[in-house]
C-alpha atoms as a PDB file:
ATOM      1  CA  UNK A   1     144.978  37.232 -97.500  1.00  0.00           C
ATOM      2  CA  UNK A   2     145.612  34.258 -99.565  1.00  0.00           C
ATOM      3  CA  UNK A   3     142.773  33.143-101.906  1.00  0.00           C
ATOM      4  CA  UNK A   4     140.598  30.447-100.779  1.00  0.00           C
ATOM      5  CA  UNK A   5     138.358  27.675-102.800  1.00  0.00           C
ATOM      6  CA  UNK A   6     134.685  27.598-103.368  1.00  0.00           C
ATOM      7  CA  UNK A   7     134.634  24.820-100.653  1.00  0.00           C
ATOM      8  CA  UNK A   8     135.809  27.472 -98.284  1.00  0.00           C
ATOM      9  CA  UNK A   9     133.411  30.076 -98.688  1.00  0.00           C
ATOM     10  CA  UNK A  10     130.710  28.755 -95.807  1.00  0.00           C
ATOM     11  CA  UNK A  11     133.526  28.548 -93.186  1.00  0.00           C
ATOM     12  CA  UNK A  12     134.506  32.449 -94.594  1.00  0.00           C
ATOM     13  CA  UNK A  13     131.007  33.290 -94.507  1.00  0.00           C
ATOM     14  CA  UNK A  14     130.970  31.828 -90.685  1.00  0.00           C
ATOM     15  CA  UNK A  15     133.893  33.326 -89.854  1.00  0.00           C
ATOM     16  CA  UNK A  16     133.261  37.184 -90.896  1.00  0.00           C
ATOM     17  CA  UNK A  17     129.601  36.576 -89.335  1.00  0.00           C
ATOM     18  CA  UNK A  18     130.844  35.866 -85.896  1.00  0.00           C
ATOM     19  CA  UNK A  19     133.268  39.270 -86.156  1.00  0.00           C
ATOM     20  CA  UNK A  20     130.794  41.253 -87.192  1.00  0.00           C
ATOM     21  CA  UNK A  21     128.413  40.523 -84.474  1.00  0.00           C
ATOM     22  CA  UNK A  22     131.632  41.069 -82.160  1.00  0.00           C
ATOM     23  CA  UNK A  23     132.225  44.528 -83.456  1.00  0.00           C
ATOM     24  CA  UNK A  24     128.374  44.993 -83.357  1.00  0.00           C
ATOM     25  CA  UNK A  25     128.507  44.528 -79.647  1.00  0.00           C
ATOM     26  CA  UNK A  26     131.334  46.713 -79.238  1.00  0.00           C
ATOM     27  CA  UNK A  27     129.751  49.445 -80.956  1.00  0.00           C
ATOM     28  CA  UNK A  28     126.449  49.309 -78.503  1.00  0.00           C
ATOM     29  CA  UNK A  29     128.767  49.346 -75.654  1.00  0.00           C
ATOM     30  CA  UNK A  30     130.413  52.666 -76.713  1.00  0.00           C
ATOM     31  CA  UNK A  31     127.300  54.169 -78.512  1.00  0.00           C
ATOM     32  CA  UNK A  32     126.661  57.246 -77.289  1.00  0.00           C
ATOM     33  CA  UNK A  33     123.192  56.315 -76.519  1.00  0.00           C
ATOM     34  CA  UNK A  34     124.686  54.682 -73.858  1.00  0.00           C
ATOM     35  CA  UNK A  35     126.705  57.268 -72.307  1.00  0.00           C
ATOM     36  CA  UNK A  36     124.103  59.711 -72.531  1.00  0.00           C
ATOM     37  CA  UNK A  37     121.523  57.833 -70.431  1.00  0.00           C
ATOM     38  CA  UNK A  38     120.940  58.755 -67.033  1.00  0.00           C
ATOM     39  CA  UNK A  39     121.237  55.719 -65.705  1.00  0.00           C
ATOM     40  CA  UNK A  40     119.725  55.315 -61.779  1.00  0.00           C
ATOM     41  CA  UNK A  41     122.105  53.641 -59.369  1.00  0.00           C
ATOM     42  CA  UNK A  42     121.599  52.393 -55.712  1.00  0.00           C
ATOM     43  CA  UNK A  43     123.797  52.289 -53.135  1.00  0.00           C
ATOM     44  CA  UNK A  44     125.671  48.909 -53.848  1.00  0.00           C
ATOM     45  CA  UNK A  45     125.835  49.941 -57.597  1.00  0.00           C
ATOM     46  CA  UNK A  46     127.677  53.066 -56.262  1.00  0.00           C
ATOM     47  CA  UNK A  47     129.937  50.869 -54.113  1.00  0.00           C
ATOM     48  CA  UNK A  48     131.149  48.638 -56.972  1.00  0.00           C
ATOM     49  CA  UNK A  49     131.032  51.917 -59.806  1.00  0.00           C
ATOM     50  CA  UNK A  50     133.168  54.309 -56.925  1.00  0.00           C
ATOM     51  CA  UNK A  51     135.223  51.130 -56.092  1.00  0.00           C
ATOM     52  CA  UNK A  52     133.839  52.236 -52.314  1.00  0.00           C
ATOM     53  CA  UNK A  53     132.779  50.092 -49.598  1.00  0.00           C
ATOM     54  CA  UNK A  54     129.048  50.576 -48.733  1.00  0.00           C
ATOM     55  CA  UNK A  55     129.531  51.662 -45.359  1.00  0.00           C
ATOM     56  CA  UNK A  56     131.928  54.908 -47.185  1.00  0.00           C
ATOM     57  CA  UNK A  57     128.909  55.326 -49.232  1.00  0.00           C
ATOM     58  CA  UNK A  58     126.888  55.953 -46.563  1.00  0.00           C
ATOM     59  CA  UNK A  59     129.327  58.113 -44.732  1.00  0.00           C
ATOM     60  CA  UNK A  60     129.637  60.240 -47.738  1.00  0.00           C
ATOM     61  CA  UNK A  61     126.099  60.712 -48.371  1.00  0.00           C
ATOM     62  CA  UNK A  62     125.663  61.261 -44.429  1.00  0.00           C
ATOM     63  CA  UNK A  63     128.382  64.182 -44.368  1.00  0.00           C
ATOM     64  CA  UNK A  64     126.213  64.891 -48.166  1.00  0.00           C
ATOM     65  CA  UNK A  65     129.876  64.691 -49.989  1.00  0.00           C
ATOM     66  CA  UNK A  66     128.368  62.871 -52.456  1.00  0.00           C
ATOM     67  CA  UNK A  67     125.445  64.221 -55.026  1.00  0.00           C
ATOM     68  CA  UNK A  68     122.436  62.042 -54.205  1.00  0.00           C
ATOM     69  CA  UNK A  69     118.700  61.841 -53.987  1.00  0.00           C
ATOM     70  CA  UNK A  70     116.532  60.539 -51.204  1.00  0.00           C
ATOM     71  CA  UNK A  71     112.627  59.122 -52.080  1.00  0.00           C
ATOM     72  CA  UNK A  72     110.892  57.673 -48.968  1.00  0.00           C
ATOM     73  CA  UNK A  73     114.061  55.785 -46.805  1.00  0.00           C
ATOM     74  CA  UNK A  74     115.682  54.971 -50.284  1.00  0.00           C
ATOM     75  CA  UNK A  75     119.004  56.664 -51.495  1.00  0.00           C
ATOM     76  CA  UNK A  76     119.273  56.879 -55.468  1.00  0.00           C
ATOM     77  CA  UNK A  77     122.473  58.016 -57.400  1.00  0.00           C
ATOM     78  CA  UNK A  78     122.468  59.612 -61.141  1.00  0.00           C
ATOM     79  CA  UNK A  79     125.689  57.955 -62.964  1.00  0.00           C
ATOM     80  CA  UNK A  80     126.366  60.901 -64.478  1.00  0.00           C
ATOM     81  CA  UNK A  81     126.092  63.416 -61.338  1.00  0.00           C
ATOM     82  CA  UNK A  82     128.521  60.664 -59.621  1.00  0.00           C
ATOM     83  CA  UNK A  83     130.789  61.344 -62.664  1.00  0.00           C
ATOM     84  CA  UNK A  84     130.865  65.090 -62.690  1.00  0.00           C
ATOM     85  CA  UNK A  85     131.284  64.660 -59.364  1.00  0.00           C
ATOM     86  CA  UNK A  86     134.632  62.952 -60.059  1.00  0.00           C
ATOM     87  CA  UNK A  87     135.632  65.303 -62.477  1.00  0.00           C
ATOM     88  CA  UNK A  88     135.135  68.398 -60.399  1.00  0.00           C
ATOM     89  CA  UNK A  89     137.866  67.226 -58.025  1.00  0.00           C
ATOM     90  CA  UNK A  90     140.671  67.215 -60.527  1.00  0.00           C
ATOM     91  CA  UNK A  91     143.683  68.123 -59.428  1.00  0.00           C
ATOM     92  CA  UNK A  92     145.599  70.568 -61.333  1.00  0.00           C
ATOM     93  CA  UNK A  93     149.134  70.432 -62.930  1.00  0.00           C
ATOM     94  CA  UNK A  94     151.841  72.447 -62.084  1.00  0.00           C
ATOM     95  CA  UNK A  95     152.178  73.522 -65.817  1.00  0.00           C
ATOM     96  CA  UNK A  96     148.609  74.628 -65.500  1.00  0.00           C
ATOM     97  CA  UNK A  97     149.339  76.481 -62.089  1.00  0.00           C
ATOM     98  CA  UNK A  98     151.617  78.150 -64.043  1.00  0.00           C
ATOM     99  CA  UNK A  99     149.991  78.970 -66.651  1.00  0.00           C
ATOM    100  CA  UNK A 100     147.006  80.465 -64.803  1.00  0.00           C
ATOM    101  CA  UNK A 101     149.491  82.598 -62.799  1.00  0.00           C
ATOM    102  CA  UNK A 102     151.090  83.739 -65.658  1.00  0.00           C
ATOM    103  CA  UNK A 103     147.511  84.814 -67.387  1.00  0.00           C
ATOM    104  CA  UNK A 104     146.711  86.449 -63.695  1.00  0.00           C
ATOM    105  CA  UNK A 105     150.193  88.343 -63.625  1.00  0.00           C
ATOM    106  CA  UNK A 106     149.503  89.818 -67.392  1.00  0.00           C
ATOM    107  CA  UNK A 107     146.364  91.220 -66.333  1.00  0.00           C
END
């Protein structure tokens, strides 16, 4: 960084004050406050989180695919449920196949 003059210093001052609110912002974003909030989602929340059209929604939570709670005629969704959710149907890779059959044959 070259140096700058005394004249400078406000516009610095400006400058370094508008990226730290940027990375202050950031940082609430990814906080893990954040992420560990149970956040309460409805059905067109769902749609636009699941990239899902409302009328799958419904299907899935008709069929009861989809973790979800019912209060009164309203259908409520926990973010994180929705995400384990996603994670439990992980597909495995062959080099894990592999392993696992490899562990299984040992035994």
């Amino acid at each position: 960084m070259k140096p700058f003059t005394f004249d400078q210093i406000p516009a610095m001052m400006n400058k370094i004050f508008k990226k730290l609110e940027h990375l202050e912002q950031l940082f609430e974003k990814c906080s893990p406050a954040n992420t560990d909030k149970d956040e309460v989602l409805n059905v067109a929340d769902v749609s636009k989180f699941l990239n899902l059209s409302v009328s799958t929604i419904y299907s899935k939570v008709c069929r009861r695919e989809i973790p979800f709670s019912k209060k009164g005629k309203r259908i409520y969704f926990c973010r994180n449920e929705l995400i384990e959710w996603i994670k439990s149907g992980r597909v495995l890779t062959y080099t894990e196949i592999k392993s696992d059959i490899e562990k299984r044959s040992k035994i």
